[in-house]
C-alpha atoms as a PDB file:
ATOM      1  CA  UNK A   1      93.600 106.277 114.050  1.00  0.00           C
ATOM      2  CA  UNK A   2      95.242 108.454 110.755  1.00  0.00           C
ATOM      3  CA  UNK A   3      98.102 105.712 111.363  1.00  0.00           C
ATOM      4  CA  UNK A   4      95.891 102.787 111.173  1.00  0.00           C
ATOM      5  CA  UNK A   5      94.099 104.355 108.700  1.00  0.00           C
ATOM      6  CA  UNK A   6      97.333 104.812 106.404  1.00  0.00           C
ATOM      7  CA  UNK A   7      98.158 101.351 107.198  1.00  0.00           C
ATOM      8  CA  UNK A   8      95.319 100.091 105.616  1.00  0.00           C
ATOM      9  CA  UNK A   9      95.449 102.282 102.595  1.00  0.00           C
ATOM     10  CA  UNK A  10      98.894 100.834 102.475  1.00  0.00           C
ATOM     11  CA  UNK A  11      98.094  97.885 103.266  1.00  0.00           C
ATOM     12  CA  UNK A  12      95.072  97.555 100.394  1.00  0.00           C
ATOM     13  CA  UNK A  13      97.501  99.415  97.893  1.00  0.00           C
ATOM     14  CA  UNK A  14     100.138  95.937  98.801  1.00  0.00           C
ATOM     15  CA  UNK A  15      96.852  93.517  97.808  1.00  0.00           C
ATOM     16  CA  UNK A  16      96.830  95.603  94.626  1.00  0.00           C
ATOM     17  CA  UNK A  17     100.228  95.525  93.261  1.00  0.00           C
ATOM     18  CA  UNK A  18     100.717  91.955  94.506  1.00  0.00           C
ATOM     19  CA  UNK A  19      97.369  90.694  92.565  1.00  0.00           C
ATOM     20  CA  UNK A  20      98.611  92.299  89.639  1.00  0.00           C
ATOM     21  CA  UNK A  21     101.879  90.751  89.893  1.00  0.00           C
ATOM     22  CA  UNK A  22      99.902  87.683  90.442  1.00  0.00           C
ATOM     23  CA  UNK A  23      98.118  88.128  86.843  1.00  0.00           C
ATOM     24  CA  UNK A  24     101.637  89.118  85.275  1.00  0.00           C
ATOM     25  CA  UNK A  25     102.740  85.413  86.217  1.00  0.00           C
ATOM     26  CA  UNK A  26      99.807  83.637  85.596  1.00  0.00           C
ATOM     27  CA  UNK A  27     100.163  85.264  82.050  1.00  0.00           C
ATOM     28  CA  UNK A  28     104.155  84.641  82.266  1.00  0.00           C
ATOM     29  CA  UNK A  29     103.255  80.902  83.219  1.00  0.00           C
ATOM     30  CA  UNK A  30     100.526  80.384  80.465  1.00  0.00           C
ATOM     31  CA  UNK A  31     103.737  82.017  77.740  1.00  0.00           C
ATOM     32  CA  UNK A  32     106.346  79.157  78.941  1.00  0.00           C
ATOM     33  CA  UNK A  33     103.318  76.395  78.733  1.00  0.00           C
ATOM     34  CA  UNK A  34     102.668  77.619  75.526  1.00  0.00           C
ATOM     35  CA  UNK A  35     106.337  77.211  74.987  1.00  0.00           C
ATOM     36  CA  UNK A  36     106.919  73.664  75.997  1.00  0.00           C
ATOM     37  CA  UNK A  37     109.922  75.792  78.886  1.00  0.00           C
ATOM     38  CA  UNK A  38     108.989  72.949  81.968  1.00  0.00           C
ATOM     39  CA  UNK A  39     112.431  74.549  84.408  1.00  0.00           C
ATOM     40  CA  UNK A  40     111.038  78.260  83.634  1.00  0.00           C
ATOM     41  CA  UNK A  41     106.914  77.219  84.692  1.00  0.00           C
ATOM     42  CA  UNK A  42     108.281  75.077  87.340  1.00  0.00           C
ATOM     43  CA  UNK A  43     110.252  78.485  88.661  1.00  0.00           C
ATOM     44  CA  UNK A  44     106.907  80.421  87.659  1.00  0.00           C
ATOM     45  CA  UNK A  45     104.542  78.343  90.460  1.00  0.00           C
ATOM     46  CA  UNK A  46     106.898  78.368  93.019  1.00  0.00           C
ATOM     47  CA  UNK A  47     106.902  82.462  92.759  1.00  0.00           C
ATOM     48  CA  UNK A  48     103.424  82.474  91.802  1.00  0.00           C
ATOM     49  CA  UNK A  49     102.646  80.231  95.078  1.00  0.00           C
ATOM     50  CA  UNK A  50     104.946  82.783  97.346  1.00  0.00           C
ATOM     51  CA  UNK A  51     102.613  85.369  96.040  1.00  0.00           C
ATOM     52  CA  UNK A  52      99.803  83.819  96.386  1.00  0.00           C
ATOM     53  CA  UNK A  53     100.831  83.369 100.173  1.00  0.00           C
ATOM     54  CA  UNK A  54     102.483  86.741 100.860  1.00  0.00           C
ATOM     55  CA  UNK A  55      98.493  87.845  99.052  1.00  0.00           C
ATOM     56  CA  UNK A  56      96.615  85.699 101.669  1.00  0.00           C
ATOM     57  CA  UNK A  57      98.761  87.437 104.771  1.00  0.00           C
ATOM     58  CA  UNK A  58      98.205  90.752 103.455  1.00  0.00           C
ATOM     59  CA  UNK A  59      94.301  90.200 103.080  1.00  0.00           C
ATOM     60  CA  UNK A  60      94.755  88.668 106.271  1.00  0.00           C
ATOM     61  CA  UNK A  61      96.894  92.269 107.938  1.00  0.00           C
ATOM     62  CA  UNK A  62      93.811  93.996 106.036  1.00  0.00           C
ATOM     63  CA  UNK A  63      90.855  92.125 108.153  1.00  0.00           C
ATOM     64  CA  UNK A  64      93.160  92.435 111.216  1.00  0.00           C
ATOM     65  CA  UNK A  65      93.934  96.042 110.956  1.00  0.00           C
ATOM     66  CA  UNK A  66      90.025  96.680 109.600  1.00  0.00           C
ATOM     67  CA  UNK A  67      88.621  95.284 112.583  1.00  0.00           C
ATOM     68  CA  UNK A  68      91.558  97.227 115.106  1.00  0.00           C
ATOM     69  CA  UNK A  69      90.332 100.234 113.596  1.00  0.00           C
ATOM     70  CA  UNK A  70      86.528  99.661 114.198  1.00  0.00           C
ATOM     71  CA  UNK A  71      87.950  98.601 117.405  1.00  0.00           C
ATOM     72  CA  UNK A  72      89.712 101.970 117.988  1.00  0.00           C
ATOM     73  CA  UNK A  73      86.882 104.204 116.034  1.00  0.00           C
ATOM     74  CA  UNK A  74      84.471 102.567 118.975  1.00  0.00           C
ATOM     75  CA  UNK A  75      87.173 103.177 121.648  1.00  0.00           C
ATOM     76  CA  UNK A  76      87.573 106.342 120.766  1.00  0.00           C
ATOM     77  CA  UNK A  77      83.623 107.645 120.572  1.00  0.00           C
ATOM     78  CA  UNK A  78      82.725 106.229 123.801  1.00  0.00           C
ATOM     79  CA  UNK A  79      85.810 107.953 124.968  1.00  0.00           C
ATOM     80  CA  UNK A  80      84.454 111.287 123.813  1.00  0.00           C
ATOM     81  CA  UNK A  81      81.265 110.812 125.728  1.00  0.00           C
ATOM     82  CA  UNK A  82      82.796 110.139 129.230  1.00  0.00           C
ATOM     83  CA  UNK A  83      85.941 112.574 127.914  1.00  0.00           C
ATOM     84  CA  UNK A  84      83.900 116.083 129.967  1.00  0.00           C
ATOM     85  CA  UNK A  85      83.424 114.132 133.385  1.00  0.00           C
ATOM     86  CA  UNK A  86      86.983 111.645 133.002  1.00  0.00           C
ATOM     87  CA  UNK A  87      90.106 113.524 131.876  1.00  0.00           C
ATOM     88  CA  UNK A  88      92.272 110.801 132.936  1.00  0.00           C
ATOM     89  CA  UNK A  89      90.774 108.382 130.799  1.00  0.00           C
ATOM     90  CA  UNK A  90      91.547 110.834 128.004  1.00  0.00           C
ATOM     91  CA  UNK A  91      95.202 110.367 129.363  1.00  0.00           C
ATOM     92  CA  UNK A  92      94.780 106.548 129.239  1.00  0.00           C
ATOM     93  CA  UNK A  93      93.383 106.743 126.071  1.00  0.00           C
ATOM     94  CA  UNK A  94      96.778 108.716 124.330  1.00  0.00           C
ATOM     95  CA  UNK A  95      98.868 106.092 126.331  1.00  0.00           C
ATOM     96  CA  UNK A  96      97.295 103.407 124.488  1.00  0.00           C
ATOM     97  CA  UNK A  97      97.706 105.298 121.526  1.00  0.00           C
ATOM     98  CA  UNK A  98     101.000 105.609 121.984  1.00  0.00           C
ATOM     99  CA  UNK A  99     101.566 101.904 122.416  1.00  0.00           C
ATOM    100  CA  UNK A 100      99.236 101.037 119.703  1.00  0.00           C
ATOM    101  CA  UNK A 101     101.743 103.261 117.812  1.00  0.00           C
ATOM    102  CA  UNK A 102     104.556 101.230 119.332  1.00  0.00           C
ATOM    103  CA  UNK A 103     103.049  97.426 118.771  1.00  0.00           C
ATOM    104  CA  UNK A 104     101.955  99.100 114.988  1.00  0.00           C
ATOM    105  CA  UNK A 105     106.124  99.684 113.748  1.00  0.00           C
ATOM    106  CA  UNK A 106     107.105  96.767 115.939  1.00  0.00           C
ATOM    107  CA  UNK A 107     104.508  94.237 113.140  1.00  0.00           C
ATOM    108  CA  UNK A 108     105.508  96.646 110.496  1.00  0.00           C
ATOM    109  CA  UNK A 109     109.344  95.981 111.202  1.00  0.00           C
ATOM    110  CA  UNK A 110     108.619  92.036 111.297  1.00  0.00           C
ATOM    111  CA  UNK A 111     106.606  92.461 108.405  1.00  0.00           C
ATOM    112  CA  UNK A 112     109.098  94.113 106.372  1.00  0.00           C
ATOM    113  CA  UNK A 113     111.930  91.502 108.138  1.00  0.00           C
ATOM    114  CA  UNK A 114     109.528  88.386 106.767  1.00  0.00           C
ATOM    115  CA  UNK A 115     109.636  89.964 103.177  1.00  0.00           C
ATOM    116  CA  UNK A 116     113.099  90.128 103.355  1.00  0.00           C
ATOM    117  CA  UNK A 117     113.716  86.668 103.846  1.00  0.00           C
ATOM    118  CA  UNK A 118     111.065  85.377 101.934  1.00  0.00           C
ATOM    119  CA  UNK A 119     112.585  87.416  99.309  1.00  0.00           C
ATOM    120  CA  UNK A 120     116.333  85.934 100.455  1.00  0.00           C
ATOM    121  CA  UNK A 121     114.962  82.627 100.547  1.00  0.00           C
ATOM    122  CA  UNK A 122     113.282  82.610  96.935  1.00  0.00           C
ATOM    123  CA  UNK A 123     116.337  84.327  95.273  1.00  0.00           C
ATOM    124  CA  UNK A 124     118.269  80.979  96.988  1.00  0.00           C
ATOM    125  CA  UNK A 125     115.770  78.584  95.296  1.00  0.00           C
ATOM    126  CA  UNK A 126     116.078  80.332  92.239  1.00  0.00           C
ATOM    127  CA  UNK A 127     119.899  80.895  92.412  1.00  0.00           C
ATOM    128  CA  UNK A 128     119.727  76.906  93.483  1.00  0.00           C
ATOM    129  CA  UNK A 129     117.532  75.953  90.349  1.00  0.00           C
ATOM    130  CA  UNK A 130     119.592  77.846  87.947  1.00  0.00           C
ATOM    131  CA  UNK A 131     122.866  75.878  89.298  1.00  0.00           C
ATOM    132  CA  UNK A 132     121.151  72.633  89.013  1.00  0.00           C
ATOM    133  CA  UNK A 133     119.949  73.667  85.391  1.00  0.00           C
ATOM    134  CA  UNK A 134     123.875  74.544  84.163  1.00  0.00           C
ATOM    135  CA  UNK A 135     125.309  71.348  85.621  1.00  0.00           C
ATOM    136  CA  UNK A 136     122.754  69.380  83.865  1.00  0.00           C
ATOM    137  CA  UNK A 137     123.592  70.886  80.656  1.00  0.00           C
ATOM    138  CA  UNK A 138     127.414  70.814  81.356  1.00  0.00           C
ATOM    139  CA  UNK A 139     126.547  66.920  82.051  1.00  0.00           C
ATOM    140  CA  UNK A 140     124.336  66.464  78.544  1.00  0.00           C
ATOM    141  CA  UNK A 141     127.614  68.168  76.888  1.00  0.00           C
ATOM    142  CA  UNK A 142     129.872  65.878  78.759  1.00  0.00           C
ATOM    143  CA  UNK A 143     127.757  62.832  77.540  1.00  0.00           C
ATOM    144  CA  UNK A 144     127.267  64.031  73.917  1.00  0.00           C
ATOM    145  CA  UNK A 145     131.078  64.913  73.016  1.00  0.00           C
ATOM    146  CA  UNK A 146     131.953  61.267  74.455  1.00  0.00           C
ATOM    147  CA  UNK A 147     129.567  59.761  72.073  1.00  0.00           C
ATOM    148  CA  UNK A 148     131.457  62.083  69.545  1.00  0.00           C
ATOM    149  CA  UNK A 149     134.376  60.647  70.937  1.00  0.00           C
ATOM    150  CA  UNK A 150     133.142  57.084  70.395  1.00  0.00           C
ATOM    151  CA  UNK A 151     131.742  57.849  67.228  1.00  0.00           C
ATOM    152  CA  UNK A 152     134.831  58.979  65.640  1.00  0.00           C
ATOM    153  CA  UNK A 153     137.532  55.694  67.450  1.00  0.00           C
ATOM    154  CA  UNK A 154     134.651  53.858  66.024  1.00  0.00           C
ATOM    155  CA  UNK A 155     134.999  54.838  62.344  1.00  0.00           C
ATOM    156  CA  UNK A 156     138.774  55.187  63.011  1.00  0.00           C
ATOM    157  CA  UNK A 157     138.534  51.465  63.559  1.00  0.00           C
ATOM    158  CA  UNK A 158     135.990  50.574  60.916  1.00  0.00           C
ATOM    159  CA  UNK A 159     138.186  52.236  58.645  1.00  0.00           C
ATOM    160  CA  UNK A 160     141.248  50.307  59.401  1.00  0.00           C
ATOM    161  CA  UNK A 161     139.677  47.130  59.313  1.00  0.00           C
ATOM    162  CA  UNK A 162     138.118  48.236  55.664  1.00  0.00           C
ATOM    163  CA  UNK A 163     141.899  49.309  54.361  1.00  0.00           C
ATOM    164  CA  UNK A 164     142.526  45.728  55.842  1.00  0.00           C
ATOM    165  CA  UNK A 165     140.543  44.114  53.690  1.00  0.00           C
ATOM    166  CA  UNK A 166     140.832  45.818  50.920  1.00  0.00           C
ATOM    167  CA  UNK A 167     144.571  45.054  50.605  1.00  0.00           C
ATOM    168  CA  UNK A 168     143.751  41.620  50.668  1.00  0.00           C
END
């Protein structure tokens, strides 16, 4: 039970930091509104939405692991009242431990493993965004020093045609 109980202080102390990186963007999102920055809000929500998510299965590990340790707390009291006339229940009892123990670093492991790629998988989409934003500009560059281009064959001409007529 000091495990689970660890995991949930753990556990609550994740719902913490997470919520207030949850209020950081919000506040981050409301700055790039302010600032007309559409590519940097649009990158905001979609980390403000894996948050949001990765908040919701956190509260969701809390209620789990809450009610496992009620669970266990209940386990373990009625297990102290039979524990003078059953001694191998009390054996029982540290076996499931044990395995509790076992199944508790096996979620903590796939926990940690879906962070990881949540984490690998947002870093893409951002990584993916940022790509799409510098070969938009490269294009918008592309287009404007063609119209330079065109702008200056076009006086070029007009110019010939006006020396043209003017030696007429």
């Amino acid at each position: 039970m000091p495990g689970a109980r660890e995991e949930l202080k753990l556990c609550r102390q994740n719902i913490e930091s997470v919520l207030e990186q949850r209020e950081n963007l919000e506040e981050k999102m409301e700055e790039q509104k302010a600032a007309d920055n559409s590519v940097a809000v649009f990158r905001t929500r979609a980390q403000h939405k894996l948050l949001c998510q990765k908040l919701q299965s956190e509260e969701e590990l809390e209620g789990h692991i809450n009610t496992e340790l009620k669970q266990q707390e209940l386990e373990l009291s009625e297990v102290e009242v039979e524990l003078g006339r059953f001694s191998s229940l009390r054996q029982e009892v540290q076996e499931e431990e044990r395995a509790f123990g076992v199944l508790k670093k096996q979620k903590a492991t796939k926990r940690l493993q879906q962070e990881r790629k949540a984490s690998q998988h947002q870093q893409l989409r951002m990584q993916h965004l940022r790509d799409k934003q510098a070969s938009m500009l490269k294009k918008e560059e592309a287009e404007c020093q063609r119209k330079i281009e065109e702008g200056r064959a076009s006086r070029k001409v007009a110019a010939k045609y006006l020396k043209e007529t003017i030696k007429r």
